[in-house]
C-alpha atoms as a PDB file:
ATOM      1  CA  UNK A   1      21.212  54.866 110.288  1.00  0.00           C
ATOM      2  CA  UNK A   2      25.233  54.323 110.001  1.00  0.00           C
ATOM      3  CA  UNK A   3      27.475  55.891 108.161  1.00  0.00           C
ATOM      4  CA  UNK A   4      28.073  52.387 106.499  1.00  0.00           C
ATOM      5  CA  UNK A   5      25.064  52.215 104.996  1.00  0.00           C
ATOM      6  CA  UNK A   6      25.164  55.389 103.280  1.00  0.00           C
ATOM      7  CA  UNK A   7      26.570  55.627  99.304  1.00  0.00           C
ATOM      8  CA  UNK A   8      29.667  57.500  98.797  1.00  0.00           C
ATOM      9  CA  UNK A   9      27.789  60.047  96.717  1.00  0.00           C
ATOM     10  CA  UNK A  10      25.425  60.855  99.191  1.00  0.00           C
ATOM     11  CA  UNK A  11      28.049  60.920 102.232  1.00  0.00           C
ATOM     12  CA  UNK A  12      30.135  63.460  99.821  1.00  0.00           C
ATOM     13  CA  UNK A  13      26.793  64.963  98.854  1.00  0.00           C
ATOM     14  CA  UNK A  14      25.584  65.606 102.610  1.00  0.00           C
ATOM     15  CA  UNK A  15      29.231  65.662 104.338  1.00  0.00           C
ATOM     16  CA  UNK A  16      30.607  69.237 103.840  1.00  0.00           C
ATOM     17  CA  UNK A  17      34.481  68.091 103.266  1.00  0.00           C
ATOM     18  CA  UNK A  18      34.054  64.956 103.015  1.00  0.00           C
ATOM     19  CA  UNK A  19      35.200  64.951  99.390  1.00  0.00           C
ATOM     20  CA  UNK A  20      38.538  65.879 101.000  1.00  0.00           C
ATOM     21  CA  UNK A  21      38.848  62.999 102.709  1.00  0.00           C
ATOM     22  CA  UNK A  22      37.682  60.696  99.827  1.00  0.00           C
ATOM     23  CA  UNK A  23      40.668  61.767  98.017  1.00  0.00           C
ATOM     24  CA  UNK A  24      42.766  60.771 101.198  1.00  0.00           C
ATOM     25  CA  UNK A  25      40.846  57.243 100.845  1.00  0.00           C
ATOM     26  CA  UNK A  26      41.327  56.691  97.203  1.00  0.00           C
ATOM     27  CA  UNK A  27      38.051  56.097  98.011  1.00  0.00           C
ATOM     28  CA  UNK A  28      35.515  57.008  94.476  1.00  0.00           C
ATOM     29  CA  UNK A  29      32.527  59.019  95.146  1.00  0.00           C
ATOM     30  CA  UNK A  30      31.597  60.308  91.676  1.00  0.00           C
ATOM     31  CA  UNK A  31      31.559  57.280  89.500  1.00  0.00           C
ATOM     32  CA  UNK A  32      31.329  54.414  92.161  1.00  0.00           C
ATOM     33  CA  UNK A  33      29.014  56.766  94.267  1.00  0.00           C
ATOM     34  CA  UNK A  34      26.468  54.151  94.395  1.00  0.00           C
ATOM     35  CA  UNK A  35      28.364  51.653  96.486  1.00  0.00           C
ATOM     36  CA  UNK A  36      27.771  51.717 100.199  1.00  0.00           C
ATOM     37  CA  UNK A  37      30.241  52.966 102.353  1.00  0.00           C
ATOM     38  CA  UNK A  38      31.183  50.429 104.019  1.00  0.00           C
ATOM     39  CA  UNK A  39      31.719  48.153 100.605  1.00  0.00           C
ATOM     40  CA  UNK A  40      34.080  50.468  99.767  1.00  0.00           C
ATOM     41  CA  UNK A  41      35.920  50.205 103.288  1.00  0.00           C
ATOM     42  CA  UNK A  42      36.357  46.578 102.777  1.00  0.00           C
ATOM     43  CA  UNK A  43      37.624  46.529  99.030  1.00  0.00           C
ATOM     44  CA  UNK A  44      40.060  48.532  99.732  1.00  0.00           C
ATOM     45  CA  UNK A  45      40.804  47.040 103.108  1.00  0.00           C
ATOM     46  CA  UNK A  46      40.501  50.724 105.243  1.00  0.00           C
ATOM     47  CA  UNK A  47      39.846  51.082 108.555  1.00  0.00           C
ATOM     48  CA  UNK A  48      36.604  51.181 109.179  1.00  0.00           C
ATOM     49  CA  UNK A  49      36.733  53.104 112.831  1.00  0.00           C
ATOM     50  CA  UNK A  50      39.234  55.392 111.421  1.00  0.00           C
ATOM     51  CA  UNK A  51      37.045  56.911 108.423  1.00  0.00           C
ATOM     52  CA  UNK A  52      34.022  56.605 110.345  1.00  0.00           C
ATOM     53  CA  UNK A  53      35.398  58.799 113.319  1.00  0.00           C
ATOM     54  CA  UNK A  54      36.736  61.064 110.726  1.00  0.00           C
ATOM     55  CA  UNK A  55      33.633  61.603 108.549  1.00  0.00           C
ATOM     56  CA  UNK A  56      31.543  62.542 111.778  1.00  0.00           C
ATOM     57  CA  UNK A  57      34.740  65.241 112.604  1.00  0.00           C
ATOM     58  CA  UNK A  58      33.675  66.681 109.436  1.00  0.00           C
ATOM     59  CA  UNK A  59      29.891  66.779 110.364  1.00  0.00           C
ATOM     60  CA  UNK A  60      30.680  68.420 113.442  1.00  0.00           C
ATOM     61  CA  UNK A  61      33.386  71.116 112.565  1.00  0.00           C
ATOM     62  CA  UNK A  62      32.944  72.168 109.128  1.00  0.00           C
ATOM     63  CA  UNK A  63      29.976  73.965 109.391  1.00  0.00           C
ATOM     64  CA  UNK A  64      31.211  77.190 107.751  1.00  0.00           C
ATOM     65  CA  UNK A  65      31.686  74.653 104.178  1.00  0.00           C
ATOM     66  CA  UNK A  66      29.373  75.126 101.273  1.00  0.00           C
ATOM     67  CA  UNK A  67      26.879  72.958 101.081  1.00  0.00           C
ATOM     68  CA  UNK A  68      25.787  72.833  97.764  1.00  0.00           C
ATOM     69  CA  UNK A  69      22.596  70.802  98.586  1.00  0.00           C
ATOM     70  CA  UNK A  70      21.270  73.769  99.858  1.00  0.00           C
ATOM     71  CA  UNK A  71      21.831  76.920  97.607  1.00  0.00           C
ATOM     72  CA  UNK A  72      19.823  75.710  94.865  1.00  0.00           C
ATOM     73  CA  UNK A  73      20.187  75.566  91.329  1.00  0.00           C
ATOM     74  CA  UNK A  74      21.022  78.600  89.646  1.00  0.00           C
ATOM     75  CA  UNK A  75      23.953  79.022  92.099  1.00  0.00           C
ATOM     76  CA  UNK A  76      25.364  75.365  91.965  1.00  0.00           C
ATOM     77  CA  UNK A  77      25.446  75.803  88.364  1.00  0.00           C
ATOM     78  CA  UNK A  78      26.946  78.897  88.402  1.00  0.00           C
ATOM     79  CA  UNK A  79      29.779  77.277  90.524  1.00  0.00           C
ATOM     80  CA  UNK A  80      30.029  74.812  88.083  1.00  0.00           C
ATOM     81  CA  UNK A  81      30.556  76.870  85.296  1.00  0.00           C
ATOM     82  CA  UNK A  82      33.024  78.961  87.262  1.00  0.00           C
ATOM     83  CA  UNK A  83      35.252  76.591  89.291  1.00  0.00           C
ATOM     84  CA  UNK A  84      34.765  73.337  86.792  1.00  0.00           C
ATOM     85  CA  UNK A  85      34.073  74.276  83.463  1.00  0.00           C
ATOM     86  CA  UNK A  86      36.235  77.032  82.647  1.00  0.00           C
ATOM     87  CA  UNK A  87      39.191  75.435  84.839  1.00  0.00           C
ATOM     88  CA  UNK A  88      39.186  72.339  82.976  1.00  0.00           C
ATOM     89  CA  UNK A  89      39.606  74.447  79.956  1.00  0.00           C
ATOM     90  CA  UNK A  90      42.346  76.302  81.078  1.00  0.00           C
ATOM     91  CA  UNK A  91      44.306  73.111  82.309  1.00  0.00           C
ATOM     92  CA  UNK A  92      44.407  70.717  79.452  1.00  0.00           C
ATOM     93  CA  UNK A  93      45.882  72.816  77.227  1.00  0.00           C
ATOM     94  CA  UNK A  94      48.809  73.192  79.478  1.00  0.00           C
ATOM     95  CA  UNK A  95      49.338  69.570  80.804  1.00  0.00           C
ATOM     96  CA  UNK A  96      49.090  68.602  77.131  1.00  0.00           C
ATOM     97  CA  UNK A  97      52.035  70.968  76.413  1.00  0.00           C
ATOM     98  CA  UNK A  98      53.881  69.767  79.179  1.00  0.00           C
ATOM     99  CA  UNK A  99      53.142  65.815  78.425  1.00  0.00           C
ATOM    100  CA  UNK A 100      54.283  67.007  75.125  1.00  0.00           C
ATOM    101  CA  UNK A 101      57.721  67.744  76.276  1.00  0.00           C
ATOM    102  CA  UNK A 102      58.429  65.344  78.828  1.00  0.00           C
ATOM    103  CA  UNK A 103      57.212  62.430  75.944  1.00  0.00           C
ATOM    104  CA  UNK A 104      60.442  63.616  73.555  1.00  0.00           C
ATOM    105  CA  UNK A 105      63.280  64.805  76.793  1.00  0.00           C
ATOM    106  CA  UNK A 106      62.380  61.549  78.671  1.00  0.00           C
ATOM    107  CA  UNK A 107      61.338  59.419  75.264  1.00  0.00           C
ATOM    108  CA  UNK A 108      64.232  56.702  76.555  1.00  0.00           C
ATOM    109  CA  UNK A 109      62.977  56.537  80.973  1.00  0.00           C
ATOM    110  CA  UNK A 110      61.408  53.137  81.815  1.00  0.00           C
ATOM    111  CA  UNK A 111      58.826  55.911  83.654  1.00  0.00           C
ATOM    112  CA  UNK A 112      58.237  57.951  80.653  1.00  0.00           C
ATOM    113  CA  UNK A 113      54.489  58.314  80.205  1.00  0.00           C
ATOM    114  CA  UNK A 114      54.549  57.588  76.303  1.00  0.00           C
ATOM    115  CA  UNK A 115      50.814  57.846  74.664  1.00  0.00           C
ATOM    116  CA  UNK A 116      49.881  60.741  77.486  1.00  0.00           C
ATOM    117  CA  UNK A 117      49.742  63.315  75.079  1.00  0.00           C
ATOM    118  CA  UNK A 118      47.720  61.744  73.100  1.00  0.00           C
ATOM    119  CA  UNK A 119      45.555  60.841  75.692  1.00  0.00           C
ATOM    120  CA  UNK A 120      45.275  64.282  77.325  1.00  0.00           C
ATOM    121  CA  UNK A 121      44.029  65.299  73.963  1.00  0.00           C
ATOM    122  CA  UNK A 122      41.289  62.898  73.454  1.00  0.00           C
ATOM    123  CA  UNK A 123      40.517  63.823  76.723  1.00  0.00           C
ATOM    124  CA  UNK A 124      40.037  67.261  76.222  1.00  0.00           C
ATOM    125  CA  UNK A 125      38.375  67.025  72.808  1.00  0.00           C
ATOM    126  CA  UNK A 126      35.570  64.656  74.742  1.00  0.00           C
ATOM    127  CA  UNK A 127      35.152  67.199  78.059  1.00  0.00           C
ATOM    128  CA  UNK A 128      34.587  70.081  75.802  1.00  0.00           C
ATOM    129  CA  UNK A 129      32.538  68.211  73.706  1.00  0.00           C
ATOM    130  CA  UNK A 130      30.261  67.209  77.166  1.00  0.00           C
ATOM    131  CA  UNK A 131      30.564  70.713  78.645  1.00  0.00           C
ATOM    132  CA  UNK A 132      28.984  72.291  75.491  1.00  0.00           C
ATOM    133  CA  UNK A 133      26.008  69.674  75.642  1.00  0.00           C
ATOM    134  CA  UNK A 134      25.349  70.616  79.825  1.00  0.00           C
ATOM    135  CA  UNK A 135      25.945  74.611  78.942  1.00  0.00           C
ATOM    136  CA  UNK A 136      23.858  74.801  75.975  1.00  0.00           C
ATOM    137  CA  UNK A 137      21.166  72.287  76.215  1.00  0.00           C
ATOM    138  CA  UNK A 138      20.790  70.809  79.922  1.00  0.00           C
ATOM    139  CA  UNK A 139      21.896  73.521  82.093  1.00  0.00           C
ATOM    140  CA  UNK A 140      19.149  75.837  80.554  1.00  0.00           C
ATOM    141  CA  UNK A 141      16.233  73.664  80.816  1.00  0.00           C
ATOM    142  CA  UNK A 142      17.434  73.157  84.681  1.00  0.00           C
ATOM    143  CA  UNK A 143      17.436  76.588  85.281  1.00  0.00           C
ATOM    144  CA  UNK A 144      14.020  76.832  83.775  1.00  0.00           C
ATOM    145  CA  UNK A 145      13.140  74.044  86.212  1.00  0.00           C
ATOM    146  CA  UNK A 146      12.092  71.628  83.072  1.00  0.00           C
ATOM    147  CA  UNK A 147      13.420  68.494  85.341  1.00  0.00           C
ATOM    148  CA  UNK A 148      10.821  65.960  83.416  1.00  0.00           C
ATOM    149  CA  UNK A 149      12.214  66.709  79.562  1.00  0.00           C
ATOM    150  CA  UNK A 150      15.766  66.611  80.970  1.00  0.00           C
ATOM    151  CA  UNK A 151      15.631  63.355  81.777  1.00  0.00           C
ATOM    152  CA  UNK A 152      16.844  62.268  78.555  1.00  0.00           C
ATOM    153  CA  UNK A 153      20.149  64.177  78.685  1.00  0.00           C
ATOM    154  CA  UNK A 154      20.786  63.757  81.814  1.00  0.00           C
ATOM    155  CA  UNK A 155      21.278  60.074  81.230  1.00  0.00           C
ATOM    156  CA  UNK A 156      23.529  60.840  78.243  1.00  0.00           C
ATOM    157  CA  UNK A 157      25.953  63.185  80.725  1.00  0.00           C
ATOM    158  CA  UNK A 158      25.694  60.290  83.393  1.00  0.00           C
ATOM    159  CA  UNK A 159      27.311  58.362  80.323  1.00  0.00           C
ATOM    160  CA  UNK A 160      29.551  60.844  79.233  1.00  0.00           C
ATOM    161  CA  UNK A 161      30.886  60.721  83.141  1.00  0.00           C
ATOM    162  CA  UNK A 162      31.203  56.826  83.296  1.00  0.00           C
ATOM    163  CA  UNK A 163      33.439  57.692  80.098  1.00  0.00           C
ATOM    164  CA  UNK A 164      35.412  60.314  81.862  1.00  0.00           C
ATOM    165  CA  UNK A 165      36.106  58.155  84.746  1.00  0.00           C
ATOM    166  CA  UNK A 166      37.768  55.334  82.686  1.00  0.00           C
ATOM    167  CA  UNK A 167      39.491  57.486  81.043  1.00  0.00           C
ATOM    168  CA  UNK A 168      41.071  58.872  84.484  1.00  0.00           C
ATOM    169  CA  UNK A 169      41.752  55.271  85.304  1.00  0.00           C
ATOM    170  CA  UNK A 170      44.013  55.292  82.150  1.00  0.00           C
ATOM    171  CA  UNK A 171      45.126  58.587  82.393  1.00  0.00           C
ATOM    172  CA  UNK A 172      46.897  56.826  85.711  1.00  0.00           C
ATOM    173  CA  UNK A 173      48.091  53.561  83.882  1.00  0.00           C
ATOM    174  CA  UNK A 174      50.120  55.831  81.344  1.00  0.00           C
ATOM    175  CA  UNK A 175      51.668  57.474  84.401  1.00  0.00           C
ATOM    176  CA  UNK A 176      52.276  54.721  86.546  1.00  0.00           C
ATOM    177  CA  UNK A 177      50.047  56.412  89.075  1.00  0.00           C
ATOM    178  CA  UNK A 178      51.527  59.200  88.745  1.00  0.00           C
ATOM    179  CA  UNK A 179      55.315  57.393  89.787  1.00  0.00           C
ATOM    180  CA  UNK A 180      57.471  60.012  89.661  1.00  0.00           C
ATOM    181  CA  UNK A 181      61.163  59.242  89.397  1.00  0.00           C
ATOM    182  CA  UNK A 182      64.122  60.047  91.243  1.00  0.00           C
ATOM    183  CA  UNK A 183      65.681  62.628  88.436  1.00  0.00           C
ATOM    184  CA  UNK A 184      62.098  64.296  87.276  1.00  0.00           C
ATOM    185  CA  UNK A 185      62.783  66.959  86.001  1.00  0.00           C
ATOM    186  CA  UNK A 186      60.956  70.152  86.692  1.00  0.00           C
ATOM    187  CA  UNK A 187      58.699  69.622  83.683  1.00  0.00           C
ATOM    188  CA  UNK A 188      57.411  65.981  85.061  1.00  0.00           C
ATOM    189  CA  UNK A 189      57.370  67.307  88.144  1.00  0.00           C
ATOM    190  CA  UNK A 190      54.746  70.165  87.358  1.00  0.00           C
ATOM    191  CA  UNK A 191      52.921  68.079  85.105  1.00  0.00           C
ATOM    192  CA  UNK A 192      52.208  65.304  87.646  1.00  0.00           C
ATOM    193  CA  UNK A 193      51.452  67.667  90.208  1.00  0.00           C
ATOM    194  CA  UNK A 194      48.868  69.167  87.257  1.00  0.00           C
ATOM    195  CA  UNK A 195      47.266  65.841  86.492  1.00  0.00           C
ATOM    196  CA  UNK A 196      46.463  65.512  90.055  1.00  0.00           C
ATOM    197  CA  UNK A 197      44.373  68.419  89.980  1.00  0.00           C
ATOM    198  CA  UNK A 198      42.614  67.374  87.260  1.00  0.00           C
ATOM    199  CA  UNK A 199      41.882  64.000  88.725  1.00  0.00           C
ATOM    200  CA  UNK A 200      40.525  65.957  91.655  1.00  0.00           C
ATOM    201  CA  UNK A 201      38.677  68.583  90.100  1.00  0.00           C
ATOM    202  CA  UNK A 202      37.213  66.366  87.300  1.00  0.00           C
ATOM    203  CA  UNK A 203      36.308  63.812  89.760  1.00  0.00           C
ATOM    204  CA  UNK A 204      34.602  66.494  92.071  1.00  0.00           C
ATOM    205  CA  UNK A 205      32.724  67.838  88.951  1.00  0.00           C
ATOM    206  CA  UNK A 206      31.311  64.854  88.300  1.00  0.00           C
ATOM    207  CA  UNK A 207      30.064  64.062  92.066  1.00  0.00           C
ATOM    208  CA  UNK A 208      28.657  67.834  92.026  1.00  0.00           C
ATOM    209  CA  UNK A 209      26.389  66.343  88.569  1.00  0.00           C
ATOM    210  CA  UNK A 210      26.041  63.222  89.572  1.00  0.00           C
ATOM    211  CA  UNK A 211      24.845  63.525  93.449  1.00  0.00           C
ATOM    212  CA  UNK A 212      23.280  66.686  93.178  1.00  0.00           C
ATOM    213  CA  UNK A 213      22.435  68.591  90.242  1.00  0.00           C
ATOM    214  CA  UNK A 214      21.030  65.633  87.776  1.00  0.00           C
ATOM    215  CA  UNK A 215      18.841  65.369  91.195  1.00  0.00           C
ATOM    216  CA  UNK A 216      17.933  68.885  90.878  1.00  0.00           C
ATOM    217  CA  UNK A 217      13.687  67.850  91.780  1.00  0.00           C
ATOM    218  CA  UNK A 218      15.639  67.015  95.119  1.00  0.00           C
ATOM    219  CA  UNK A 219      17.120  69.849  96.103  1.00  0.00           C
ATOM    220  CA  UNK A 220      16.458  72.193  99.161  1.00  0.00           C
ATOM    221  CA  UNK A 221      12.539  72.973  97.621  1.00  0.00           C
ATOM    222  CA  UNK A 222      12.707  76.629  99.017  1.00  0.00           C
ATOM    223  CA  UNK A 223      15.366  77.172  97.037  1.00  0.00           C
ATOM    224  CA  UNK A 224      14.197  75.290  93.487  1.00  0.00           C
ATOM    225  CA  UNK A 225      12.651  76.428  90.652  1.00  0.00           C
ATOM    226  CA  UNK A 226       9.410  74.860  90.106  1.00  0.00           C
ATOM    227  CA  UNK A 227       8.783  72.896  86.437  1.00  0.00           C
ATOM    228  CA  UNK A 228       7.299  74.248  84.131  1.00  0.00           C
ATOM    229  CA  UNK A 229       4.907  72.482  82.084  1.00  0.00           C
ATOM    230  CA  UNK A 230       4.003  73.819  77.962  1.00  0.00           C
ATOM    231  CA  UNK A 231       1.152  73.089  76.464  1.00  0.00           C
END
């Protein structure tokens, strides 16, 4: 079957690195994960030889990669926890500081992201809010393998994602995708350079959820808890 005819989310999902080259792309595997490769070739109007030679690259040579599919789901969650959760929480704070201060130096600059601030903040409020729900309620029932009663919140965090991912879209309108101008200062600079990291580690959260975990039933079965079922 081609490589066209595969989603984004399960070319990112399957593809060690191939997430890497996404980013490259523009191309959005975590909340448009469900349209087909090449769909997303032709709206944004990429070549279609050129991604497709590079994706199989990536099949080939990067071998040594993670693949999360396979380590199960005590371990993906674990990574999670480690390299999304607690990273997100140590990066809004700071970008809000930093939007903070560039907002009232820059208040008069055509480019000045006014409203960012505020916007990191909501931001923040609502990711905590969501990473509390999956850390307390569905990450423990997926450890315990409970993949039938989880249903339920799993289609709330699928939600709570679609949510996140518009609110990256404006998080890019207030920034004038991330425009920076001639005379940014160190501040701007740092706290564009910031907000790109967030937009890639938020959006590679999700695709980890999304395309893998909330699929945990689908995962490597040797490695899988099985359910559990109380009477």
């Amino acid at each position: 079957m081609s490589l066209l005819n595969h989603s984004l989310g399960s070319l990112a999902r399957d593809i060690p690195g191939a997430t890497r080259l996404f980013h490259h792309y523009q191309l959005n595997y975590c909340c448009g994960g469900k349209a087909l490769l090449s769909e997303a070739l032709a709206e944004r109007g990429l070549d279609t030889a050129e991604v497709i030679a590079r994706l199989e690259l990536l099949a080939a040579r990067h071998q040594d990669d993670t693949n999360w599919a396979e380590v199960g789901i005590d371990p993906l969650i674990d990574h999670i926890l480690e390299r999304y959760h607690a990273v997100h929480r140590e990066q809004l704070p700071v970008l809000l500081q930093l939007a903070r201060r560039v907002e009232t130096v820059h208040e008069a600059h055509s480019l000045c992201p006014s409203g960012l601030a505020d916007h990191l903040d909501a931001m923040r409020q609502e990711l905590e809010s969501h990473m509390q729900k999956e850390e307390q309620i569905l990450f423990p029932m997926l450890r315990r393998g409970l993949f039938t009663p989880a249903r339920a919140p799993i289609e709330v965090m699928r939600m709570e994602h679609d949510d996140h991912g518009q609110a990256l879209n404006r998080l890019l309108e207030l920034t004038h995708q991330l425009a920076l101008p001639g005379d940014a200062c160190t501040s701007w600079q740092t706290l564009y350079a910031g907000i790109t990291e967030l937009k890639n580690d938020l959006m590679q959260h999700i695709h980890l959820e999304n395309n893998l975990l909330f699929q945990a039933d689908s995962l490597n079965p040797s490695s899988r808890h099985q359910e559990v079922h109380h009477g």
